[in-house]
Protein backbone atom coordinates (compact mmCIF):
# COMPACT_ATOMS: atom_id res chain seq x y z
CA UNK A 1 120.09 50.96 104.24
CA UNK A 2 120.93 47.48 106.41
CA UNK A 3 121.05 44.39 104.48
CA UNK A 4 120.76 40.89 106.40
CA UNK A 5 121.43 38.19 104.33
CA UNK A 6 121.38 34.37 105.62
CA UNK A 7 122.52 35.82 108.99
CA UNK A 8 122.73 32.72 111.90
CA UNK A 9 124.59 33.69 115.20
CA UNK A 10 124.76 30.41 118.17
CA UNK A 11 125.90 30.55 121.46
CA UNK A 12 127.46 27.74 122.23
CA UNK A 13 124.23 25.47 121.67
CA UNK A 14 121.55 28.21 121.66
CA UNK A 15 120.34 29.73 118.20
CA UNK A 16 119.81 32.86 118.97
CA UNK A 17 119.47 33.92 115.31
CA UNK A 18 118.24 31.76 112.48
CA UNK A 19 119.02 32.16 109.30
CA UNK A 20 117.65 35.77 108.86
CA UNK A 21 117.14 37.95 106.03
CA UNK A 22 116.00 41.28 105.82
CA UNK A 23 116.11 44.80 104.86
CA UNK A 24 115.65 48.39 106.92
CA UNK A 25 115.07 51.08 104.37
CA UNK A 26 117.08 54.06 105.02
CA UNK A 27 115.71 57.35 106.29
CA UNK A 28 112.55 55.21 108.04
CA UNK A 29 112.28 54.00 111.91
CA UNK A 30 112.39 50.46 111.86
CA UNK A 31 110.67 48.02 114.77
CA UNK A 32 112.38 45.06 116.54
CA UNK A 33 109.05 43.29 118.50
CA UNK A 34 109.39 40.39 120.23
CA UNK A 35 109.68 38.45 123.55
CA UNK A 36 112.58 37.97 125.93
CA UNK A 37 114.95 35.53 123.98
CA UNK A 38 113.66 36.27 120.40
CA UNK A 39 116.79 37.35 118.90
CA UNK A 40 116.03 40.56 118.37
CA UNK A 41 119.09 42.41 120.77
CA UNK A 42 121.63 40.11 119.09
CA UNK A 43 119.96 41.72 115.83
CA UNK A 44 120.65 44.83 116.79
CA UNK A 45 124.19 43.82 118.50
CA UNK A 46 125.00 42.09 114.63
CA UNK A 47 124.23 45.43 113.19
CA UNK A 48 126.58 47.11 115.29
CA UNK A 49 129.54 44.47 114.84
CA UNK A 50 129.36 43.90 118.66
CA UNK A 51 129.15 40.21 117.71
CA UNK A 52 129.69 38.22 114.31
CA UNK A 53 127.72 35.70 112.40
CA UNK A 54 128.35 32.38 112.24
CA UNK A 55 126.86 32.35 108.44
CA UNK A 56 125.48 35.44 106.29
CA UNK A 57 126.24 39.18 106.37
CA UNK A 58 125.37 42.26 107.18
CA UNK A 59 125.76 45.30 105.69
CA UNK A 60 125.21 49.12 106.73
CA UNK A 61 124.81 51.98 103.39
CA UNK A 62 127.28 48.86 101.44
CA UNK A 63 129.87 48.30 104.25
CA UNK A 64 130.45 44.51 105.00
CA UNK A 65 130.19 44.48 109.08
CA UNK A 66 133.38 43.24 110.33
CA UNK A 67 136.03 43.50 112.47
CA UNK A 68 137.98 45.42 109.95
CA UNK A 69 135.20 48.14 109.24
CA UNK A 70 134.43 48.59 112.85
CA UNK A 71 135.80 52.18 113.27
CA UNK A 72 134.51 53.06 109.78
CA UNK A 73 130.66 51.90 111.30
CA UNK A 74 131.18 53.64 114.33
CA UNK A 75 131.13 57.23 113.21
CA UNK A 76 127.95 56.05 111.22
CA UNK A 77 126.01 54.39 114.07
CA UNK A 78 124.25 55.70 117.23
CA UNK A 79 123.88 53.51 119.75
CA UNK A 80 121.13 54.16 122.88
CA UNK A 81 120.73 51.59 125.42
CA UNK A 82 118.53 51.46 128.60
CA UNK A 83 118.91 54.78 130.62
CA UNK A 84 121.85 55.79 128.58
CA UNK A 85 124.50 53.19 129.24
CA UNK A 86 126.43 56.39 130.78
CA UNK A 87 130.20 55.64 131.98
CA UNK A 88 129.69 56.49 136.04
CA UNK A 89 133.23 58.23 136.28
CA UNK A 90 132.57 61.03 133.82
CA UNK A 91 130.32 63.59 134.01
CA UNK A 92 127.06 63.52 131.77
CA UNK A 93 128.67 66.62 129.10
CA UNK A 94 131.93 64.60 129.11
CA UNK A 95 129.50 60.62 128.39
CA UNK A 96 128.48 63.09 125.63
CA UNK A 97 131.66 64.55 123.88
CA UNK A 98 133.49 61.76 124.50
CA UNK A 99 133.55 59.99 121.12
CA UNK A 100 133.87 63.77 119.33
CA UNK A 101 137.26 64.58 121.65
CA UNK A 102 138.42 61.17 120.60
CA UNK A 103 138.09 62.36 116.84
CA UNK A 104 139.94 65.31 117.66
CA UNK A 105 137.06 67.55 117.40
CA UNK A 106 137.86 71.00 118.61
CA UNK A 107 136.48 72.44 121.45
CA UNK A 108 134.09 74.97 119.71
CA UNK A 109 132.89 72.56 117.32
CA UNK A 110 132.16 70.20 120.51
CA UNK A 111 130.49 73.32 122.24
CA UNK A 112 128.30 74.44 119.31
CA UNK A 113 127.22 70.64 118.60
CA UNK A 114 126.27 70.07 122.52
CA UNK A 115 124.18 73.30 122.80
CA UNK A 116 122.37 72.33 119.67
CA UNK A 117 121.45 68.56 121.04
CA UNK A 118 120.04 70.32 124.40
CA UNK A 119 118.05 72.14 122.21
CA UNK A 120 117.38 69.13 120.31
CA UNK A 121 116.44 66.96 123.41
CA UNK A 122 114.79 70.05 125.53
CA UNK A 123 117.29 69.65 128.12
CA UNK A 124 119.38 72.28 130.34
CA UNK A 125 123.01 72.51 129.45
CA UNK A 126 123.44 73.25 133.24
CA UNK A 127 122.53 69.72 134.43
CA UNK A 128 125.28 67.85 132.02
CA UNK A 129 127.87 68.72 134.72
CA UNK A 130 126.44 66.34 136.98
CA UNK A 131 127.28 62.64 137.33
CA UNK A 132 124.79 60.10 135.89
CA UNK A 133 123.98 59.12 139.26
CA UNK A 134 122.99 62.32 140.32
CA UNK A 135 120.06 62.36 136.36
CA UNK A 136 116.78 60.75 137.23
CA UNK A 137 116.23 58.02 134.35
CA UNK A 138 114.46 60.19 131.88
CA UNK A 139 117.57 62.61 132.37
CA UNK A 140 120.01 59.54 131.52
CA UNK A 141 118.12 59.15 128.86
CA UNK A 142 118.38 62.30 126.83
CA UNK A 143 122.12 62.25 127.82
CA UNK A 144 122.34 58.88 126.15
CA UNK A 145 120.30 60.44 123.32
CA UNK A 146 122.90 63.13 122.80
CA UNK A 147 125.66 61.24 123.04
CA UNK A 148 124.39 58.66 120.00
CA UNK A 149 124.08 61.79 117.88
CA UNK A 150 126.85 63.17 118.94
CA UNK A 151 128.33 62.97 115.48
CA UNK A 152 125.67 63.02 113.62
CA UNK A 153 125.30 59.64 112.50
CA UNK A 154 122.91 58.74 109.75
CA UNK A 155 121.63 55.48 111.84
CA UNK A 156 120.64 55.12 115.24
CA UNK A 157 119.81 52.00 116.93
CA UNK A 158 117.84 51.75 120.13
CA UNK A 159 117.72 48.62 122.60
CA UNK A 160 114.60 48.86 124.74
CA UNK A 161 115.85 52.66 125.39
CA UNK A 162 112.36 53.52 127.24
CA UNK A 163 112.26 50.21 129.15
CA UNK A 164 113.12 51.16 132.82
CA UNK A 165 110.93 54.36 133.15
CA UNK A 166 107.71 55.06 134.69
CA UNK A 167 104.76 54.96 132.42
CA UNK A 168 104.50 58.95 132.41
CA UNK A 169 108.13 59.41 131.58
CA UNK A 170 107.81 56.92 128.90
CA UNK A 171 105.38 58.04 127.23
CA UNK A 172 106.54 62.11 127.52
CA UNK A 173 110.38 60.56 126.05
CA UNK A 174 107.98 58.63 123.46
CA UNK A 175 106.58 61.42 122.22
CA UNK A 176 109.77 63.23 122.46
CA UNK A 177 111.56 61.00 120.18
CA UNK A 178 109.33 60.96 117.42
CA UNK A 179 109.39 64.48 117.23
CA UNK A 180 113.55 63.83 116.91
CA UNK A 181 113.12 60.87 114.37
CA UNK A 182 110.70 62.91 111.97
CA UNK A 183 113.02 65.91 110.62
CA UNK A 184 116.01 64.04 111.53
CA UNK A 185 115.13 61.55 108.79
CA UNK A 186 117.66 59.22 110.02
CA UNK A 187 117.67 55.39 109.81
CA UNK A 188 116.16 54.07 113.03
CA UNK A 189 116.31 50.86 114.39
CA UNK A 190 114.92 50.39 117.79
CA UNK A 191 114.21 47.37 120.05
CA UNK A 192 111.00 46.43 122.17
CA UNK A 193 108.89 44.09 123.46
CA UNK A 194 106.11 46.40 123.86
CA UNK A 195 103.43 46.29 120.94
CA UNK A 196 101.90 49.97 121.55
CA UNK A 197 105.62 51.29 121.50
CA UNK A 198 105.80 49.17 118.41
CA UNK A 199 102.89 50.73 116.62
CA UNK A 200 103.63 54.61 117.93
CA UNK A 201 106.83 54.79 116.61
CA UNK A 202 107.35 52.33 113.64
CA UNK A 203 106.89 52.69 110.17
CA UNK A 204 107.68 48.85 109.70
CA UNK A 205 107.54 46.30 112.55
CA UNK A 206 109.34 43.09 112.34
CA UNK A 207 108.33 40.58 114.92
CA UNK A 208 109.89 37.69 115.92
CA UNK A 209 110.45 34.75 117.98
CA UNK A 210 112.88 31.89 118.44
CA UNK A 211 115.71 33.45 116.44
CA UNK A 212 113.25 34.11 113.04
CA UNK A 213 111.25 36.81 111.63
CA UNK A 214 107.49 35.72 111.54
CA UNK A 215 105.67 38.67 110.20
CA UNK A 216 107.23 42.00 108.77
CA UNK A 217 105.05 45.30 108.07
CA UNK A 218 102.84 48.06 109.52
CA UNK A 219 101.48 47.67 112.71
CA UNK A 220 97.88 47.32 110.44
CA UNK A 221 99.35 44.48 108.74
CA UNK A 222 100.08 42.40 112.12
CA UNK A 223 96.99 43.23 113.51
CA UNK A 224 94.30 42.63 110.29
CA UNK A 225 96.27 40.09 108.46
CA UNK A 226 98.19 38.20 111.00
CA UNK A 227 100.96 35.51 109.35
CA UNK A 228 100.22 33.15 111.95
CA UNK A 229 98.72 32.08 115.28
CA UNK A 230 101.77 33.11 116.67
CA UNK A 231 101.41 36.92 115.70
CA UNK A 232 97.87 36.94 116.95
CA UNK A 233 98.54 35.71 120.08
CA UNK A 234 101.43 37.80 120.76
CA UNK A 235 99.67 40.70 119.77
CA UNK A 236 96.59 39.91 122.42
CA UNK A 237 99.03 38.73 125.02
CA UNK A 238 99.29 42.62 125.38
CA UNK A 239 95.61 43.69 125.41
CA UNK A 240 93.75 44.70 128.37
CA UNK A 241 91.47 41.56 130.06
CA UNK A 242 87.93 42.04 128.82
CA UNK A 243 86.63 43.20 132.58
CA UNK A 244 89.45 45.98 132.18
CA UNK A 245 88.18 47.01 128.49
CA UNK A 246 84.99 47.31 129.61
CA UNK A 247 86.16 49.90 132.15
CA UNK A 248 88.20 51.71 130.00
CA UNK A 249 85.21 52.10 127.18
């Protein structure tokens, strides 16, 4: 479980987050929705310990976020950013074992846990000795994929990871994913700004805007019994114009 109490984070005179407080249940996959500049990356990035409040905490299972806990989080957290976030240098196998070798995993344990996320992911062990430039963006992807479950951490957390990719791709990695999430039952986190990525994937949805949640629930909830103006209109910001609806019905 994450707990966000009273959480504010400013840079320099921005509020990026204000005065947030929230829950993520553990074993569920958790929405971030919201515009460019609604807070919800530094969220994520507060989760993570990548930055510190200015007031409130966080915590992830109990564990105060903190400079001091950061290597304790780390082997509990997943991180997957936008094609991967892959280091250029290494090769995509090495982007993936790189966290286990620093653990001082041996080599068959880091051998049996990489064949088992190609499996996982559907991908051919053959193509992680190529260099990330060499992937296409859905391969970069799965790499990145692997590599934030590398060890198997009971939280992932997912920063517009489908963002850059052709609609087809998207939606094939979409689809993909869930089937990961389901018997995984991990806690999942992931950021978007896109409400039908919102509504495939998450079993709550927390929208928000300006640095505060305004509406937190099912996808149903947003849509039927919206909190405000605000939700509404962000919601139909999204749909189809009517000429286009009429085409598509």
């Amino acid at each position: 479980m994450i707990q966000i109490e009273g959480v504010t984070k400013r840079f320099a005179d921005a509020i990026a987050i204000d005065d947030v407080s929230t829950t993520f249940e553990g074993g569920l996959t958790h929405v971030l929705l919201g515009s460019s500049g609604s807070g919800k990356s530094t969220l994520l990035r507060l989760i993570l310990g990548l930055v510190s409040p200015d007031a409130g905490s966080v915590r992830v299972d109990g564990l105060l976020v903190e400079p001091s806990s950061r290597r304790a989080l780390l082997g509990r957290i997943g991180y997957v950013v936008q094609e991967g976030g892959l280091f250029p240098h290494l090769t995509a196998r090495r982007n993936v074992t790189l966290a286990a070798e620093a653990r001082g995993w041996e080599g068959e344990r880091i051998d049996a846990r990489v064949a088992e996320l190609s499996t996982l992911v559907g991908f051919d062990e053959a193509v992680l000795a190529l260099h990330p430039d060499e992937l296409s963006g859905g391969q970069r992807h799965r790499v990145g994929l692997m590599r934030a479950l590398m060890l198997d951490p009971p939280l992932l957390l997912l920063d517009e990871p489908l963002g850059s990719l052709d609609p087809l791709v998207r939606s094939d990695l979409q689809h993909q994913l869930k089937d990961i999430f389901t018997p995984l039952a991990k806690t999942v986190v992931i950021v978007t700004h896109d409400i039908g990525e919102a509504a495939f994937f998450g079993h709550t949805i927390t929208l928000m805007t300006k640095g505060r949640i305004v509406q937190r629930g099912t996808f149903a909830d947003l849509s039927r019994r919206p909190a405000s103006d605000f939700v509404t209109a962000f919601l139909n910001a999204q749909k189809p114009p009517p000429d286009m609806r009429e085409l598509l019905s």
